[in-house]
C-alpha atoms as a PDB file:
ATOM      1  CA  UNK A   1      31.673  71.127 -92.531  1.00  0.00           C
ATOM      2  CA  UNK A   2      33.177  74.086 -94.281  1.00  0.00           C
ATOM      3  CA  UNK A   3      33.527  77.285 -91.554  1.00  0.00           C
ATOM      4  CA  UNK A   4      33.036  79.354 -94.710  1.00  0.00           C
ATOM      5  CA  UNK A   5      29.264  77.859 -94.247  1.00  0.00           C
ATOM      6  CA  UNK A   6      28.776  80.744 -91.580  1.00  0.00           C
ATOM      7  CA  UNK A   7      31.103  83.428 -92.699  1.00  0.00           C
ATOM      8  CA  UNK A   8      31.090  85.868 -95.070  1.00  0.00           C
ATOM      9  CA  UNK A   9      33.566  88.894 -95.728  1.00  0.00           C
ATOM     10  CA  UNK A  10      31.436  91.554 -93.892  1.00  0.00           C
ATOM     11  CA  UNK A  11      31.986  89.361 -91.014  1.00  0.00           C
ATOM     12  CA  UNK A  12      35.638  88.987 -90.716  1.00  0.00           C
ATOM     13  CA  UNK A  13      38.148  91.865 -89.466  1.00  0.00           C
ATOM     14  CA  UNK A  14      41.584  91.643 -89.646  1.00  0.00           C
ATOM     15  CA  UNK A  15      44.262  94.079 -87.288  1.00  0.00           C
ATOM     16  CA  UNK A  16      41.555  94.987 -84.763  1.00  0.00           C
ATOM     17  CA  UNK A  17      42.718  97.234 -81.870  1.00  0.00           C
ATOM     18  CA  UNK A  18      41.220  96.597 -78.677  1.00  0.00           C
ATOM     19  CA  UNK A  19      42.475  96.399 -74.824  1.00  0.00           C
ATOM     20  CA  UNK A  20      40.311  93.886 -73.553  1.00  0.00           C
ATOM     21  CA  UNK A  21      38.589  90.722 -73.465  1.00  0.00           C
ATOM     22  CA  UNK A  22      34.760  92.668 -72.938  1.00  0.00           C
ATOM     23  CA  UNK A  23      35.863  94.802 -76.215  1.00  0.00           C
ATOM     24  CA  UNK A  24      37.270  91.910 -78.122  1.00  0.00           C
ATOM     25  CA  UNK A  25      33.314  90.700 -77.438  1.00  0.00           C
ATOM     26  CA  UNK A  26      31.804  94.065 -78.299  1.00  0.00           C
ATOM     27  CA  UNK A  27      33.651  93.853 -81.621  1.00  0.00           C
ATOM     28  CA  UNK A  28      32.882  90.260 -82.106  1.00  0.00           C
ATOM     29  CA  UNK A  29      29.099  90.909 -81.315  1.00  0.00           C
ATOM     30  CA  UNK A  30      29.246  93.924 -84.254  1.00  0.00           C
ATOM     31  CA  UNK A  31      30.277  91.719 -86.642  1.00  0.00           C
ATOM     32  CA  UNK A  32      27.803  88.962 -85.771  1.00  0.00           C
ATOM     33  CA  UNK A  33      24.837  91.353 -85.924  1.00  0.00           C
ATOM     34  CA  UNK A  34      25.068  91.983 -89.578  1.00  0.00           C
ATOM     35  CA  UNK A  35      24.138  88.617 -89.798  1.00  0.00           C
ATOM     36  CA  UNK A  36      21.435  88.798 -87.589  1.00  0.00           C
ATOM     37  CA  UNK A  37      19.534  91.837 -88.938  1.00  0.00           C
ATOM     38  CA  UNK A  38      16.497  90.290 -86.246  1.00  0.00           C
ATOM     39  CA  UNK A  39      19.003  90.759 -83.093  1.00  0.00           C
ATOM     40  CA  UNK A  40      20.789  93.981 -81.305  1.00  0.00           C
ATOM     41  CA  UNK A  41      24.315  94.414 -80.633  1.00  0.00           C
ATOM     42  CA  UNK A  42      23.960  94.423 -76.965  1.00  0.00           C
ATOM     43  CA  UNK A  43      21.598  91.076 -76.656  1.00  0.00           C
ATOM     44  CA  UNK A  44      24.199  89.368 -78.683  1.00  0.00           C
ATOM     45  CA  UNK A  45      26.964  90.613 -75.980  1.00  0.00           C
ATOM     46  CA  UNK A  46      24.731  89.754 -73.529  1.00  0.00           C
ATOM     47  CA  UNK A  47      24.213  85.796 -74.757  1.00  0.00           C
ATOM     48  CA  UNK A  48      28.240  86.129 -75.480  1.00  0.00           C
ATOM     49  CA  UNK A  49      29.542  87.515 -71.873  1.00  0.00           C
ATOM     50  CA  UNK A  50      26.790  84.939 -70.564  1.00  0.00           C
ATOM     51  CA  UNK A  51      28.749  82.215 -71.935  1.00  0.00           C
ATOM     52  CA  UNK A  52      31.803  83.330 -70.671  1.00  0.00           C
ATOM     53  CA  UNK A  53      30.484  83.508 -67.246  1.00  0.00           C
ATOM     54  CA  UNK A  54      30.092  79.891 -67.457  1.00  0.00           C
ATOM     55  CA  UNK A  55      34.022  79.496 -68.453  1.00  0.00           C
ATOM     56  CA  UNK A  56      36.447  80.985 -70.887  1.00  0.00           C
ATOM     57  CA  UNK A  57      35.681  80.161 -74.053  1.00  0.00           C
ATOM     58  CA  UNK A  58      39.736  80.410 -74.724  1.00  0.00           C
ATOM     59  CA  UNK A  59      41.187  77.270 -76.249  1.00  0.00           C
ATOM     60  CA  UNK A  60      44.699  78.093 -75.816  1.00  0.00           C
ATOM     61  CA  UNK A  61      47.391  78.812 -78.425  1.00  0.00           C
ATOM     62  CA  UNK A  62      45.972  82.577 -78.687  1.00  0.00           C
ATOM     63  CA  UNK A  63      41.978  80.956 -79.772  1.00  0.00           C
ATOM     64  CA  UNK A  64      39.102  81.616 -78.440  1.00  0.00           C
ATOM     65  CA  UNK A  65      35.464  80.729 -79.997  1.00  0.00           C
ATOM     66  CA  UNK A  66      33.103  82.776 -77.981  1.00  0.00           C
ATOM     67  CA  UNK A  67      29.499  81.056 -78.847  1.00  0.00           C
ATOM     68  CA  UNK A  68      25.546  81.198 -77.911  1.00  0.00           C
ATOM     69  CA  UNK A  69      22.262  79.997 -78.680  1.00  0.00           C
ATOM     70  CA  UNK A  70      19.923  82.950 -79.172  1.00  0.00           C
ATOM     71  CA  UNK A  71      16.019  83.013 -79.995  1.00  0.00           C
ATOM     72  CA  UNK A  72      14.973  84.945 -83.102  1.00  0.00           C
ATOM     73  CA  UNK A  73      17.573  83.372 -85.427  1.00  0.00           C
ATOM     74  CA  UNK A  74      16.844  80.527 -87.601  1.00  0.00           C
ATOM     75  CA  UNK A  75      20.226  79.517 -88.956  1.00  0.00           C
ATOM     76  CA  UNK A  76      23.773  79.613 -87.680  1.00  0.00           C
ATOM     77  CA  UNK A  77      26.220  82.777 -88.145  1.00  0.00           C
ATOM     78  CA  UNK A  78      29.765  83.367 -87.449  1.00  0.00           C
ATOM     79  CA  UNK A  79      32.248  86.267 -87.364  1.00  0.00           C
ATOM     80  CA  UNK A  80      36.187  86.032 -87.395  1.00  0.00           C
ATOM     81  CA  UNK A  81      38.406  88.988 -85.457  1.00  0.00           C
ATOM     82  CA  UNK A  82      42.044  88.656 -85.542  1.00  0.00           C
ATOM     83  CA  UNK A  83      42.991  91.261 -83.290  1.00  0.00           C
ATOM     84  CA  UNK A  84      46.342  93.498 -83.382  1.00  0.00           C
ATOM     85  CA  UNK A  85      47.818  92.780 -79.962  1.00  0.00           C
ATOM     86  CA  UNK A  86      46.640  89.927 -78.111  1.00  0.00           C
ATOM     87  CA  UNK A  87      44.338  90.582 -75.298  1.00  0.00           C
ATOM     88  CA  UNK A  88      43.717  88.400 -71.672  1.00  0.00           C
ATOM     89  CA  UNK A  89      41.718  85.786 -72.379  1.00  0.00           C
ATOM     90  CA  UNK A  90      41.730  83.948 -69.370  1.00  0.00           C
ATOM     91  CA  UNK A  91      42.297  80.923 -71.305  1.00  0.00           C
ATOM     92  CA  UNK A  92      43.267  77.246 -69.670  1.00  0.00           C
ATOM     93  CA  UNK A  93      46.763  77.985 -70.699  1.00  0.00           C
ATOM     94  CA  UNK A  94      47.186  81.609 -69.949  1.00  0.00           C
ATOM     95  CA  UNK A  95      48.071  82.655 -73.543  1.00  0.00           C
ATOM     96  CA  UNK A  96      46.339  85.813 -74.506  1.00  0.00           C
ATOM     97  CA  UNK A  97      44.142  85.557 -77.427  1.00  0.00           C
ATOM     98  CA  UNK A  98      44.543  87.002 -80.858  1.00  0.00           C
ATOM     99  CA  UNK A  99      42.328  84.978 -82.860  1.00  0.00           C
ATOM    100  CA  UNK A 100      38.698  84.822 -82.573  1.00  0.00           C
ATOM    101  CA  UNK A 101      35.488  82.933 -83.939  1.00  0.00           C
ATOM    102  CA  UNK A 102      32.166  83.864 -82.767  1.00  0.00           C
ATOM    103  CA  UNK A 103      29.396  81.586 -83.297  1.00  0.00           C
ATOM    104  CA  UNK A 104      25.527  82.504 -82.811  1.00  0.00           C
ATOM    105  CA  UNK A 105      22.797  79.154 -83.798  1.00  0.00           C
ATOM    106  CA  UNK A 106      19.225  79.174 -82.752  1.00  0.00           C
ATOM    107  CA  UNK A 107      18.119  78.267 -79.660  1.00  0.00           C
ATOM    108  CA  UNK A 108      16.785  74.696 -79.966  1.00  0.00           C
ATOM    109  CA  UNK A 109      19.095  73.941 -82.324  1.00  0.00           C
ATOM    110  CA  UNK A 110      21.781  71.977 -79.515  1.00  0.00           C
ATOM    111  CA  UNK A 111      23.285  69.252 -82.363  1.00  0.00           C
ATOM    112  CA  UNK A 112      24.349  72.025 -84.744  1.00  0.00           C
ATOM    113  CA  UNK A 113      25.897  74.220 -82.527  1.00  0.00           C
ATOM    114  CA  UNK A 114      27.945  71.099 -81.061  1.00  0.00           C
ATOM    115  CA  UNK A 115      28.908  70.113 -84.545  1.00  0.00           C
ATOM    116  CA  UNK A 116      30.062  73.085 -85.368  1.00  0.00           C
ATOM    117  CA  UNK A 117      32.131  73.976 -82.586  1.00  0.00           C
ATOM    118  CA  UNK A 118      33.922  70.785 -83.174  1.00  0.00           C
ATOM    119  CA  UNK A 119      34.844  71.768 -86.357  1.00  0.00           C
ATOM    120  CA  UNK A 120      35.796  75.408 -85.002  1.00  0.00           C
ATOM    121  CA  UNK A 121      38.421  73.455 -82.856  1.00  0.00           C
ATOM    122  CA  UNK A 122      39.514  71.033 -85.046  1.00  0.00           C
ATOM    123  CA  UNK A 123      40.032  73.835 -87.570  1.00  0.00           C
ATOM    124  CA  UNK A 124      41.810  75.908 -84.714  1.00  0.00           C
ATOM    125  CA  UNK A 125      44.084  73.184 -83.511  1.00  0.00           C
ATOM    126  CA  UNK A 126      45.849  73.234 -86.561  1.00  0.00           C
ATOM    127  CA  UNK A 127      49.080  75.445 -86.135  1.00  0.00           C
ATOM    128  CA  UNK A 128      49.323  75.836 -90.280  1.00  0.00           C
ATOM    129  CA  UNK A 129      45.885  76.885 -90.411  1.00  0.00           C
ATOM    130  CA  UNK A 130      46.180  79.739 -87.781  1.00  0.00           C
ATOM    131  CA  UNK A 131      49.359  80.765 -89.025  1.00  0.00           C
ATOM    132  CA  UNK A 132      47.968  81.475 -92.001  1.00  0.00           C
ATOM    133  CA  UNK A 133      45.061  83.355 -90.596  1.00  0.00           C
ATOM    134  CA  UNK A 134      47.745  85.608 -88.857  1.00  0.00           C
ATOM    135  CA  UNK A 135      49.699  85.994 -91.991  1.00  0.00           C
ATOM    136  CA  UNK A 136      46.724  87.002 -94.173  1.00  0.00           C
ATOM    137  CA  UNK A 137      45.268  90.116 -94.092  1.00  0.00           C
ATOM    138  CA  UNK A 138      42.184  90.668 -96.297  1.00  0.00           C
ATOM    139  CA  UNK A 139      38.852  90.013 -95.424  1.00  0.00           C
ATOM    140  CA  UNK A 140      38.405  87.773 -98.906  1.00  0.00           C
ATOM    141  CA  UNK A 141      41.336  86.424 -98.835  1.00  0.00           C
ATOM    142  CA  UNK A 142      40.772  85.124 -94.861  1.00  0.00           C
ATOM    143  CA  UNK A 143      36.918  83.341 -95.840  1.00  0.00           C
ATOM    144  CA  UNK A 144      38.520  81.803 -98.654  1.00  0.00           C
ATOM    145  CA  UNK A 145      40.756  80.129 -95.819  1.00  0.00           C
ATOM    146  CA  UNK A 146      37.908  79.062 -93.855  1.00  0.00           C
ATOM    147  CA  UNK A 147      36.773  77.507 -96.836  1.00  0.00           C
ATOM    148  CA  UNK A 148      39.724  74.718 -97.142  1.00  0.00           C
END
């Protein structure tokens, strides 16, 4: 699967400035509810920080893929925020995070939402690929990555 699937440009932000993890999230969940026009801001951070509390959701190498299943949504939607300067992350390798892909599928939908997490990681675990995401700065220009 293509990331590019659940992106589009109004969901990706580039050179963010925030100080921590909870507004990395806040940001995140802004982006994700223009895709959800059926959920608020603050439900989404809700299902987001609700994840968390189960375990960073920080891969390592300056990643982290906050996710959730949430009622009221019948297809899957993801934002991108590559932040400015890295923030705490609490990720297994104590590298702050920089890069971030939030993913939102509906609530029963448990096979998608594993699927595409796996290809979140795989696509994260490439050092060229996240390079490039640092490198590039427009919105179109960053979906069109996610779309290789």
């Amino acid at each position: 699967m293509k990331l590019k699937e659940v992106l589009a440009a109004d969901r990706i932000a580039s050179g963010v400035t925030v100080t921590s993890k909870k507004r990395a999230l806040e940001e995140l969940s802004k982006l994700l509810s223009q895709g959800t026009p059926a959920l608020d801001e603050s439900d989404i951070l809700s299902a987001l920080s609700g994840r968390e509390k189960l375990g960073s959701t920080g891969l390592g190498h300056g990643v982290a893929i906050p996710h959730g299943r949430m009622a009221g949504i019948e297809q899957a939607v993801g934002a991108f925020v590559r932040l400015k300067h890295p923030v705490d992350y609490s990720a297994h390798d104590g590298q702050a995070v920089d890069l971030m892909f939030g993913l939102l599928v509906p609530q029963a939908a448990t096979e998608q939402h594993l699927k595409i997490l796996a290809a979140i990681a795989e696509s994260f675990s490439d050092e060229a690929f996240c390079a490039s995401l640092r490198e590039t700065g427009d919105a179109g220009a960053l979906l069109e990555l996610f779309g290789q």
